[in-house]
N, C-alpha and C. Protein backbone atom coordinates (compact mmCIF):
# COMPACT_ATOMS: atom_id res chain seq x y z
N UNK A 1 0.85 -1.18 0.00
CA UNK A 1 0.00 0.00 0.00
C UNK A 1 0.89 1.24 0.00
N UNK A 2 0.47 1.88 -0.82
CA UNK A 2 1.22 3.26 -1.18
C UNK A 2 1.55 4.37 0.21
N UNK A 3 2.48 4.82 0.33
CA UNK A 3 1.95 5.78 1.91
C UNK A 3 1.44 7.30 0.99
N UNK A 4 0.66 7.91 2.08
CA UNK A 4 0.18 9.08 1.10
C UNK A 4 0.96 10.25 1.87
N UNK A 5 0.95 11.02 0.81
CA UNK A 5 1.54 12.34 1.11
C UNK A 5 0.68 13.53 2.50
N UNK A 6 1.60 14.16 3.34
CA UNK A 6 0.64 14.94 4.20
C UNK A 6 -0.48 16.13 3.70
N UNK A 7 -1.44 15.75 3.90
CA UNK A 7 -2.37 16.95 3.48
C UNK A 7 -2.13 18.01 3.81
N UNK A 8 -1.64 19.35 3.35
CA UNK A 8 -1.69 20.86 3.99
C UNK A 8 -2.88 21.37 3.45
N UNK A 9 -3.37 22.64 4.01
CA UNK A 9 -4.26 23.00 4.56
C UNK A 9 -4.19 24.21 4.79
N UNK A 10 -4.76 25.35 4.22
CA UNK A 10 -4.88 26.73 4.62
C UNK A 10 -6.48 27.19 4.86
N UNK A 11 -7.06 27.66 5.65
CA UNK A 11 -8.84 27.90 5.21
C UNK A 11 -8.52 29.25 6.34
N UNK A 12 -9.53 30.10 5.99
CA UNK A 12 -10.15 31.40 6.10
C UNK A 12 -11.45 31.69 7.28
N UNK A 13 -11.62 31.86 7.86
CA UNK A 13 -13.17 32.05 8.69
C UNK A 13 -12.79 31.27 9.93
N UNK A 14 -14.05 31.48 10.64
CA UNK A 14 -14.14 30.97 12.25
C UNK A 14 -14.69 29.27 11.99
N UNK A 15 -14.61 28.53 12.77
CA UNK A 15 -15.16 27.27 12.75
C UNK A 15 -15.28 27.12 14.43
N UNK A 16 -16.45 26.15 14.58
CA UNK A 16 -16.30 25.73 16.44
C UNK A 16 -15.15 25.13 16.90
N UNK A 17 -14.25 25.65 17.95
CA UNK A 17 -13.26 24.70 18.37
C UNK A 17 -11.78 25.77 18.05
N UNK A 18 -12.03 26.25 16.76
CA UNK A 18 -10.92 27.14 16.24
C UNK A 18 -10.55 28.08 17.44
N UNK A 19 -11.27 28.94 18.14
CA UNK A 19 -10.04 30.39 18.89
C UNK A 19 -10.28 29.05 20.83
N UNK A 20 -10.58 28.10 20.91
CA UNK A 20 -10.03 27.35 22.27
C UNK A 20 -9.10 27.01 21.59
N UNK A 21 -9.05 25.68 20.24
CA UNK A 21 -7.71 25.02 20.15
C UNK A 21 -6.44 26.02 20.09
N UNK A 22 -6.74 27.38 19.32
CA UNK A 22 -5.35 27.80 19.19
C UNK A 22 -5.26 28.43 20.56
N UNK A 23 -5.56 29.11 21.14
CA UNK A 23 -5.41 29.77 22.93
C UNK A 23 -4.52 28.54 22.90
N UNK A 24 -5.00 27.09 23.48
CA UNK A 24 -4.59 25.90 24.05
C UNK A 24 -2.84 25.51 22.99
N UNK A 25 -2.52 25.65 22.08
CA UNK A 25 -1.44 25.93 20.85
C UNK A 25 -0.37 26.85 21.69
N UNK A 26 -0.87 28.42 21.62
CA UNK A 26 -0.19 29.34 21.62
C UNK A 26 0.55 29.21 22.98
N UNK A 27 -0.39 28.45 24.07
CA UNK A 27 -0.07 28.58 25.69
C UNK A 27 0.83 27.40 25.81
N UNK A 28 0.40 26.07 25.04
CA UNK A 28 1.64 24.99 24.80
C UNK A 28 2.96 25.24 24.60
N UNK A 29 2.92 25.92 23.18
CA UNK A 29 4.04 26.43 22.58
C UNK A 29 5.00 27.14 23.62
N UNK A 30 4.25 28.27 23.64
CA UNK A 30 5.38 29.30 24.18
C UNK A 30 5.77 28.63 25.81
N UNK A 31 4.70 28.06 26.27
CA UNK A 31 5.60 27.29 27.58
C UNK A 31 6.48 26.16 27.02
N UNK A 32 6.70 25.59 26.05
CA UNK A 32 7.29 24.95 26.00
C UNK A 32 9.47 25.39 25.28
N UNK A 33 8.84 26.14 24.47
CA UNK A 33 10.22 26.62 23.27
C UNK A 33 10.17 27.59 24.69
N UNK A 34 9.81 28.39 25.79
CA UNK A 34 10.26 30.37 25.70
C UNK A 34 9.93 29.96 27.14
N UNK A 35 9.19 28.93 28.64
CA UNK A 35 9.18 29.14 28.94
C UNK A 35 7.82 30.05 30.11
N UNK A 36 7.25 30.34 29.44
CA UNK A 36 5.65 31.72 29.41
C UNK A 36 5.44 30.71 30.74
N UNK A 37 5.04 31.50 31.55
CA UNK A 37 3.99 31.18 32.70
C UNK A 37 2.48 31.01 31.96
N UNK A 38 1.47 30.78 32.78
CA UNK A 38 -0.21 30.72 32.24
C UNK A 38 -0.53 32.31 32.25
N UNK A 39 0.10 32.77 32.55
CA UNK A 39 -0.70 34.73 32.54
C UNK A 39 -0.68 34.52 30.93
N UNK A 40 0.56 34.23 30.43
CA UNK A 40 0.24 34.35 28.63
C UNK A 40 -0.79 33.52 27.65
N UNK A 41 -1.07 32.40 28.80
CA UNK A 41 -2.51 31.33 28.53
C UNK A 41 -3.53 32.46 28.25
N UNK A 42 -3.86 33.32 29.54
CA UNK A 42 -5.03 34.06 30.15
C UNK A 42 -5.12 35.69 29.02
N UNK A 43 -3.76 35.53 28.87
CA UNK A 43 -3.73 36.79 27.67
C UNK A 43 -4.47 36.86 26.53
N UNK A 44 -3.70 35.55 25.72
CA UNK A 44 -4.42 35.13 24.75
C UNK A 44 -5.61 34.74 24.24
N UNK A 45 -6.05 33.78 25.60
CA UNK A 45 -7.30 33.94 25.70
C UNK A 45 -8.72 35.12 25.74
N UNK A 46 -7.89 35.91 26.42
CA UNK A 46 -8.95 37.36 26.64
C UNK A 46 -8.92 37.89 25.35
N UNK A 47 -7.58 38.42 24.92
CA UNK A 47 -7.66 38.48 23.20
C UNK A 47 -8.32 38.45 21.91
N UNK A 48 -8.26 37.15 22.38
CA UNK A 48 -8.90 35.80 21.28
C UNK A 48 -10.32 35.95 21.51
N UNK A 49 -10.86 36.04 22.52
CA UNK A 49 -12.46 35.84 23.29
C UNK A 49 -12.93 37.07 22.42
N UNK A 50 -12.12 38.46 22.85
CA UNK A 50 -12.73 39.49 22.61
C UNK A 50 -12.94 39.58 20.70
N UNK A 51 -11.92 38.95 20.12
CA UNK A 51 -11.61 38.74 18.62
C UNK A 51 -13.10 38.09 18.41
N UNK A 52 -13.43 37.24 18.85
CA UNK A 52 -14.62 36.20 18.13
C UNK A 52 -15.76 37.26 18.47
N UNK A 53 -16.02 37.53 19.47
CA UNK A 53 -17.14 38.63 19.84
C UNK A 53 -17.68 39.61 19.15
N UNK A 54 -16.48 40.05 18.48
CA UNK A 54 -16.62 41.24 17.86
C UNK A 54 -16.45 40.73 16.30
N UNK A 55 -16.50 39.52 15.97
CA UNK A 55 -15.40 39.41 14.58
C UNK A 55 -16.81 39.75 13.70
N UNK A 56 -16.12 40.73 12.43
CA UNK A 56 -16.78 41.32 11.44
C UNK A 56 -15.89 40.89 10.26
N UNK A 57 -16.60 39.87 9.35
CA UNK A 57 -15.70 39.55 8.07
C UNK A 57 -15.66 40.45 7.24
N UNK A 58 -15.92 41.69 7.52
CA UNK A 58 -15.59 42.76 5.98
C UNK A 58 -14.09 43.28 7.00
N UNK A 59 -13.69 43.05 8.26
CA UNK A 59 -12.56 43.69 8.37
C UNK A 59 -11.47 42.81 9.20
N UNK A 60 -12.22 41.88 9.61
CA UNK A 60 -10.96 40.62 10.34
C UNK A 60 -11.22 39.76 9.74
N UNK A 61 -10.25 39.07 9.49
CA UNK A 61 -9.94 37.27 9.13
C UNK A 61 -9.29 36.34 10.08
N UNK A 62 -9.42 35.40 10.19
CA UNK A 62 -8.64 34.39 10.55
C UNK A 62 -7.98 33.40 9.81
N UNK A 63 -7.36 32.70 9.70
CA UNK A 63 -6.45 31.62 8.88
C UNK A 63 -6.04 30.73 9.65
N UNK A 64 -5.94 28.81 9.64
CA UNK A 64 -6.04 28.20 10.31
C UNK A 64 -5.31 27.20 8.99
N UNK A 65 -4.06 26.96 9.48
CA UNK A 65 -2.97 26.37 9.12
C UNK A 65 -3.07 24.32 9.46
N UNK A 66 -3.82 23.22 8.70
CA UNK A 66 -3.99 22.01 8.78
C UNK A 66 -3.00 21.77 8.37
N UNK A 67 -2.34 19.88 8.78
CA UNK A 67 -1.70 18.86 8.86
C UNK A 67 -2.74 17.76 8.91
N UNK A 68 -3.14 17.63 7.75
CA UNK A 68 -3.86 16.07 7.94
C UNK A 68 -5.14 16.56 8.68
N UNK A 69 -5.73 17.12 8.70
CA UNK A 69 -6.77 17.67 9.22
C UNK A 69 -6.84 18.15 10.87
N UNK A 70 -5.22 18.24 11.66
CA UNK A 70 -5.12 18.70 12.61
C UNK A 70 -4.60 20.32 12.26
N UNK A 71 -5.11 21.25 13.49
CA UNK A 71 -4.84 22.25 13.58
C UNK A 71 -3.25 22.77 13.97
N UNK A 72 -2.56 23.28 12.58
CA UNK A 72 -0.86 23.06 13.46
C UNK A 72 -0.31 24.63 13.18
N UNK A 73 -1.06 25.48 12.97
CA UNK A 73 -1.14 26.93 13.09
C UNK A 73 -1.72 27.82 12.73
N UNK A 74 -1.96 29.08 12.86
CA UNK A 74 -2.87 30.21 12.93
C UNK A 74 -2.36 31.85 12.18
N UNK A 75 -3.04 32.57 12.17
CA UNK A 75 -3.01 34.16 11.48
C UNK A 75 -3.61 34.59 11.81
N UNK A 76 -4.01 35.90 12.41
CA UNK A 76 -5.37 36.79 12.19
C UNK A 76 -4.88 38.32 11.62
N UNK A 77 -5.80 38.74 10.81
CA UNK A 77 -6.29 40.03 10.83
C UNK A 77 -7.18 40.81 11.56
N UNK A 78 -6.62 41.85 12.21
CA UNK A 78 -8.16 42.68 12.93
C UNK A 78 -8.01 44.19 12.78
N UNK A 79 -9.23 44.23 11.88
CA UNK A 79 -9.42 45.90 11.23
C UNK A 79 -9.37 46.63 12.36
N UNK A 80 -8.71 47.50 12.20
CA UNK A 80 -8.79 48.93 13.26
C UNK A 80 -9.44 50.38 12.88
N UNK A 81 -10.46 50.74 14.11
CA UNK A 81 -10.82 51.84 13.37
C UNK A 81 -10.32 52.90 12.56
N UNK A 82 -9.62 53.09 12.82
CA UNK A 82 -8.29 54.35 11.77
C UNK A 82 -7.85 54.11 10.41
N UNK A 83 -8.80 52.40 9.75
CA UNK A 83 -8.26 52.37 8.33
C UNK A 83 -6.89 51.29 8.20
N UNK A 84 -6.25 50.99 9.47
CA UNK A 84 -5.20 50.26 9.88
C UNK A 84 -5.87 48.77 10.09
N UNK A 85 -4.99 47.76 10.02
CA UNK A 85 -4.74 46.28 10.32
C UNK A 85 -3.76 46.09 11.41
N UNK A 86 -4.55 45.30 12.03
CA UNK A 86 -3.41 44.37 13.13
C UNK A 86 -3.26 43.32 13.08
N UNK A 87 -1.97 42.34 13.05
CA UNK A 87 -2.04 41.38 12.62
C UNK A 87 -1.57 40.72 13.96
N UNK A 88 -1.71 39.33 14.30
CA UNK A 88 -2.21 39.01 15.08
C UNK A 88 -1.87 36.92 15.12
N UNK A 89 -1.81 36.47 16.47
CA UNK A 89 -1.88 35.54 16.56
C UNK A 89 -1.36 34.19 15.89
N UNK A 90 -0.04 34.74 15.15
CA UNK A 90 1.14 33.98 13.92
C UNK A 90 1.86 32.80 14.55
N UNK A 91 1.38 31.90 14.46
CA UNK A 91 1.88 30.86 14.92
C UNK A 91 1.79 29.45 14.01
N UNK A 92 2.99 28.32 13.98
CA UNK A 92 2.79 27.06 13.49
C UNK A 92 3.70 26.36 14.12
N UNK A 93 3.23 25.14 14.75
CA UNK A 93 3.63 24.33 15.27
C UNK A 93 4.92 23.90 14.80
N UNK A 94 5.87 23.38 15.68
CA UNK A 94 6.81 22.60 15.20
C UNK A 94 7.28 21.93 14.20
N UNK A 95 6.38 20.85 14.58
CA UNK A 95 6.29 19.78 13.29
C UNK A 95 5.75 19.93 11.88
N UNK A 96 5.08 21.26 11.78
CA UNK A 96 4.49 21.95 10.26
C UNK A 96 6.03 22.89 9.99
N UNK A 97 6.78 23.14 10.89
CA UNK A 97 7.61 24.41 10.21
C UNK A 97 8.57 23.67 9.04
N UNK A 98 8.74 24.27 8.15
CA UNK A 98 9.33 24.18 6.77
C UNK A 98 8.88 23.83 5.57
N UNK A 99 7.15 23.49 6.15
CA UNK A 99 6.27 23.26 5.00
C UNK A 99 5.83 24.10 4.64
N UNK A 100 6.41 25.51 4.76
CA UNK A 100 6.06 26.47 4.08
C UNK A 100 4.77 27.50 4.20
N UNK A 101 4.14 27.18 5.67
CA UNK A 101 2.74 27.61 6.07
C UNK A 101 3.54 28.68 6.77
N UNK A 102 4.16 29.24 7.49
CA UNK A 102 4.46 30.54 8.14
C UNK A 102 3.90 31.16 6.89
N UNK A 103 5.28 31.22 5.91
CA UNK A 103 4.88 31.79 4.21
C UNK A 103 3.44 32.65 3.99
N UNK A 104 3.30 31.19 3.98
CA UNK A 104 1.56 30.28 3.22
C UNK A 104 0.56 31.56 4.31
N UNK A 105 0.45 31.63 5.22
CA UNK A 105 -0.08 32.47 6.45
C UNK A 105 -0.04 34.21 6.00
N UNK A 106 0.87 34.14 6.12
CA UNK A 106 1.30 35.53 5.82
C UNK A 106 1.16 36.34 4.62
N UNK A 107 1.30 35.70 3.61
CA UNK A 107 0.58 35.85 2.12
C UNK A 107 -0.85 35.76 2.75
N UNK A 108 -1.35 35.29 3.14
CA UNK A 108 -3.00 35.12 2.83
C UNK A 108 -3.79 36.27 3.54
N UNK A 109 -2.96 36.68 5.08
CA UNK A 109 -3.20 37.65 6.02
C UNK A 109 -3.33 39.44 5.14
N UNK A 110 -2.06 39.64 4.33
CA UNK A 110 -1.53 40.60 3.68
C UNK A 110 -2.14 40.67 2.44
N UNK A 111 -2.83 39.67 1.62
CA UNK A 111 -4.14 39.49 0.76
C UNK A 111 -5.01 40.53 0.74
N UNK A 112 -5.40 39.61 2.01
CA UNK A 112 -6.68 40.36 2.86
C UNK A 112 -6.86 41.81 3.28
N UNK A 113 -5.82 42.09 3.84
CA UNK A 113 -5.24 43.47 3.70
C UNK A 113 -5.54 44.37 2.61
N UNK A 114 -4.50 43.91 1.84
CA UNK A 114 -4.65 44.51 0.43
C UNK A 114 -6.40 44.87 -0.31
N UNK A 115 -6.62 43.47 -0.43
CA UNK A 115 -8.13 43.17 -0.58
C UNK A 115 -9.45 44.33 0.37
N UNK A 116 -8.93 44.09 1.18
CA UNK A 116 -9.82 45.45 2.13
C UNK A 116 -9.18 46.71 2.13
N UNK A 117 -8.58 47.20 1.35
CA UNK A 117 -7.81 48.65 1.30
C UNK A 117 -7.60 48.93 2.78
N UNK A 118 -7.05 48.60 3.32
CA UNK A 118 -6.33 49.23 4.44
C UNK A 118 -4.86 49.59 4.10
N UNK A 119 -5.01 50.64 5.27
CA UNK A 119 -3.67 51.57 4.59
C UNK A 119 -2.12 51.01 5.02
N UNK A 120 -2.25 50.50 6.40
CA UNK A 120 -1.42 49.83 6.63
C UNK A 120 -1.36 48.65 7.39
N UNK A 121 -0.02 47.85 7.91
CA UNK A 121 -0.92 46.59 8.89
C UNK A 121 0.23 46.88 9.77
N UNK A 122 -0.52 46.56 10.97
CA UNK A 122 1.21 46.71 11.89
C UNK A 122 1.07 45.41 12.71
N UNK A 123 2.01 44.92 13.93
CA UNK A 123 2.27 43.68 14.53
C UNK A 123 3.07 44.24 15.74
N UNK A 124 2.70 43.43 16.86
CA UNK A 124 3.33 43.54 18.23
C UNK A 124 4.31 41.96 17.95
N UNK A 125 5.58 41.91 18.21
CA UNK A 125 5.94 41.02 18.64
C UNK A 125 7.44 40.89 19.65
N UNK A 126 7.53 39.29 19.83
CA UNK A 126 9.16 39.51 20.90
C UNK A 126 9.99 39.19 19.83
N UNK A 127 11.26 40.05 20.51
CA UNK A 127 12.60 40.11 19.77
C UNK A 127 13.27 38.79 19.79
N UNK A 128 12.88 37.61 20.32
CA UNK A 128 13.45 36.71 20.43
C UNK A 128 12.98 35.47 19.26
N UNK A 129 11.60 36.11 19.20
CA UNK A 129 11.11 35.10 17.64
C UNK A 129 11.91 35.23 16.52
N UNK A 130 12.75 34.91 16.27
CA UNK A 130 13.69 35.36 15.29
C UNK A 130 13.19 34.66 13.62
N UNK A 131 11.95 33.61 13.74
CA UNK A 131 11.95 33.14 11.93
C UNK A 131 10.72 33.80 11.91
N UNK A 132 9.94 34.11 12.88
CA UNK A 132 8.97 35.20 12.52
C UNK A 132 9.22 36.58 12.16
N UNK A 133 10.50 37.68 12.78
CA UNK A 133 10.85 38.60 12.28
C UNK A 133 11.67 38.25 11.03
N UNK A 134 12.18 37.02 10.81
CA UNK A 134 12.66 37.19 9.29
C UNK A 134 11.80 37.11 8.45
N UNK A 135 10.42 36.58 8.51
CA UNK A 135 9.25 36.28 7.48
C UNK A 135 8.71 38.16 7.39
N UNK A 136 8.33 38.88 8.52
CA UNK A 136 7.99 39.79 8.35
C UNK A 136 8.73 41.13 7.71
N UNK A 137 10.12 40.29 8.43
CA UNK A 137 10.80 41.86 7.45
C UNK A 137 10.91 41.81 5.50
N UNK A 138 10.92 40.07 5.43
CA UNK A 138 11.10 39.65 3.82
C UNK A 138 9.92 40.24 3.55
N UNK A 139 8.66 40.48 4.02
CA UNK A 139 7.19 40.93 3.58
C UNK A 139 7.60 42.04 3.50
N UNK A 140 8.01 42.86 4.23
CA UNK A 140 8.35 44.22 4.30
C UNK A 140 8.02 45.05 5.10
N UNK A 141 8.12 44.32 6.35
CA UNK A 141 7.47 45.32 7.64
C UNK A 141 9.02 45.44 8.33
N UNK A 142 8.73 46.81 8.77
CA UNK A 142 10.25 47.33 9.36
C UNK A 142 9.79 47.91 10.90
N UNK A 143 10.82 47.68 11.55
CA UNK A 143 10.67 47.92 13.44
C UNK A 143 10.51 49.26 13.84
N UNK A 144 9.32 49.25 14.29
CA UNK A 144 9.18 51.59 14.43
C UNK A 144 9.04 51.82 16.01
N UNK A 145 9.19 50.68 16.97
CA UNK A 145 8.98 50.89 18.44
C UNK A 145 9.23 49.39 19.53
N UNK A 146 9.66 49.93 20.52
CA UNK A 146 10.55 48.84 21.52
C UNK A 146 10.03 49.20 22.93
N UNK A 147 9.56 48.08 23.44
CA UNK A 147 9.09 48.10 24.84
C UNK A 147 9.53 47.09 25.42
N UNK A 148 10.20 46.94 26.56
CA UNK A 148 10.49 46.05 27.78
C UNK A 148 9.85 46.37 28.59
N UNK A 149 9.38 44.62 28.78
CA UNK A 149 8.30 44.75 30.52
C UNK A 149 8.80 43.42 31.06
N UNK A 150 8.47 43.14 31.99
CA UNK A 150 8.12 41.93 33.12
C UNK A 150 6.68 41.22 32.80
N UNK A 151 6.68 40.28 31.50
CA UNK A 151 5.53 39.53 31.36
C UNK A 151 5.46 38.06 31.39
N UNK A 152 4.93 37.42 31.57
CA UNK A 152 4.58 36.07 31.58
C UNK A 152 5.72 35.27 31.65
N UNK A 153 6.20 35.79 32.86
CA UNK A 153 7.49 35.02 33.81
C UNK A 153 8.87 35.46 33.19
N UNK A 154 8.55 36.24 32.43
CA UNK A 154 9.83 36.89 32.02
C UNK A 154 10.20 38.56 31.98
N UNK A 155 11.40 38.57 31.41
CA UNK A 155 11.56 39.99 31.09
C UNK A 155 11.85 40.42 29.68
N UNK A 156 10.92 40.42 28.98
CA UNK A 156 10.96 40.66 27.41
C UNK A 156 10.88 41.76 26.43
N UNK A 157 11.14 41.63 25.57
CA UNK A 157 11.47 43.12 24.64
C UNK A 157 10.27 43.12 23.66
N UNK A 158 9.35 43.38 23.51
CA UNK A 158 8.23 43.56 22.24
C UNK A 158 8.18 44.90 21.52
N UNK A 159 8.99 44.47 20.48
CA UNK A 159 8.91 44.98 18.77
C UNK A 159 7.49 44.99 17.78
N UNK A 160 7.64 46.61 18.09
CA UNK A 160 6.41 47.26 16.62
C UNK A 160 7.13 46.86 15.48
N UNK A 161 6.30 46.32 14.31
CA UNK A 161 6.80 46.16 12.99
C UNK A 161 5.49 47.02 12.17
N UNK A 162 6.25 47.56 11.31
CA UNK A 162 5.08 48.28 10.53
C UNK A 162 5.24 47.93 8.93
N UNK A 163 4.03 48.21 7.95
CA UNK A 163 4.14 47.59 6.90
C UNK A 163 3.13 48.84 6.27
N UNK A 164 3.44 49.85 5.23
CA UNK A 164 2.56 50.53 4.71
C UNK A 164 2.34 50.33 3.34
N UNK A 165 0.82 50.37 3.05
CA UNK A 165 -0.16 49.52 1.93
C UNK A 165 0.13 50.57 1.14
N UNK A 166 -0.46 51.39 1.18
CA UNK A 166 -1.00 52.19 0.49
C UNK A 166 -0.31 54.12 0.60
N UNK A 167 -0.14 54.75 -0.68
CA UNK A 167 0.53 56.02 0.04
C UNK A 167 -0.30 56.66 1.14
């Protein structure tokens, strides 16, 4: 019997199960590679909660990154009143990285963008993600602000990246 190739998987919209499994992802992950206490569980979660509540498909998206029909990473877009994008919630599991879904994610997020004329998209992230700031700067988002705090059992540096659409 033949073995079959892994199914990948990119899809768009909310589904049931989608913003618990990734909370439950994001809080795995980062305790596992970085460390995070549960305050960054409880973060994400509030986040995420408030994301579905409010989610309006003419100005947020989500993207939900499959392996065989498991969930092995995430994207969001969330329109901001000012005409701006925030991008949001970039993550893929371990065992998906090099199949090309960070990529795959990020193209689809910046689409969407485009697609909804927003003028620009910006991103909070830590200085320590280092293949996520190389995906974002190859997109073309460049670092416009630096904050150190005491968060989720650490002491970390979170980098503004900005990306402008439109003049």
């Amino acid at each position: 019997m033949p073995i079959q190739p892994p199914v990948l998987n990119i899809r768009a919209g909310l589904q049931h199960g989608d913003i618990g499994y990734i909370i439950y992802l994001h809080g795995l992950l980062y305790a596992e590679e970085y460390g995070f206490d549960t305050t960054f569980d409880g973060c994400v979660a509030s986040d995420m909660g408030e994301f579905a509540q409010t989610y309006d498909p003419q100005k947020d998206c989500l993207w939900v990154a499959e392996l065989d029909g498991e969930i092995v990473g995430s994207i969001a877009i969330v329109g901001q009143p000012d005409g701006t994008a925030r991008l949001r919630w970039f993550l893929v599991h371990p065992r998906a990285r090099g199949c090309g879904f960070g990529r795959g994610l990020l193209e689809c997020a910046l689409g969407f963008c485009r697609k909804r004329g927003f003028s620009s998209v910006f991103l909070w992230t830590l200085d320590i993600l280092d293949v996520a700031i190389y995906l974002y700067r190859a997109a073309g988002f460049r670092p416009t602000e630096k904050e150190t705090h005491f968060i989720w059992g650490h002491t970390l540096t979170k980098v503004r990246y900005d990306l402008r659409l439109q003049p």
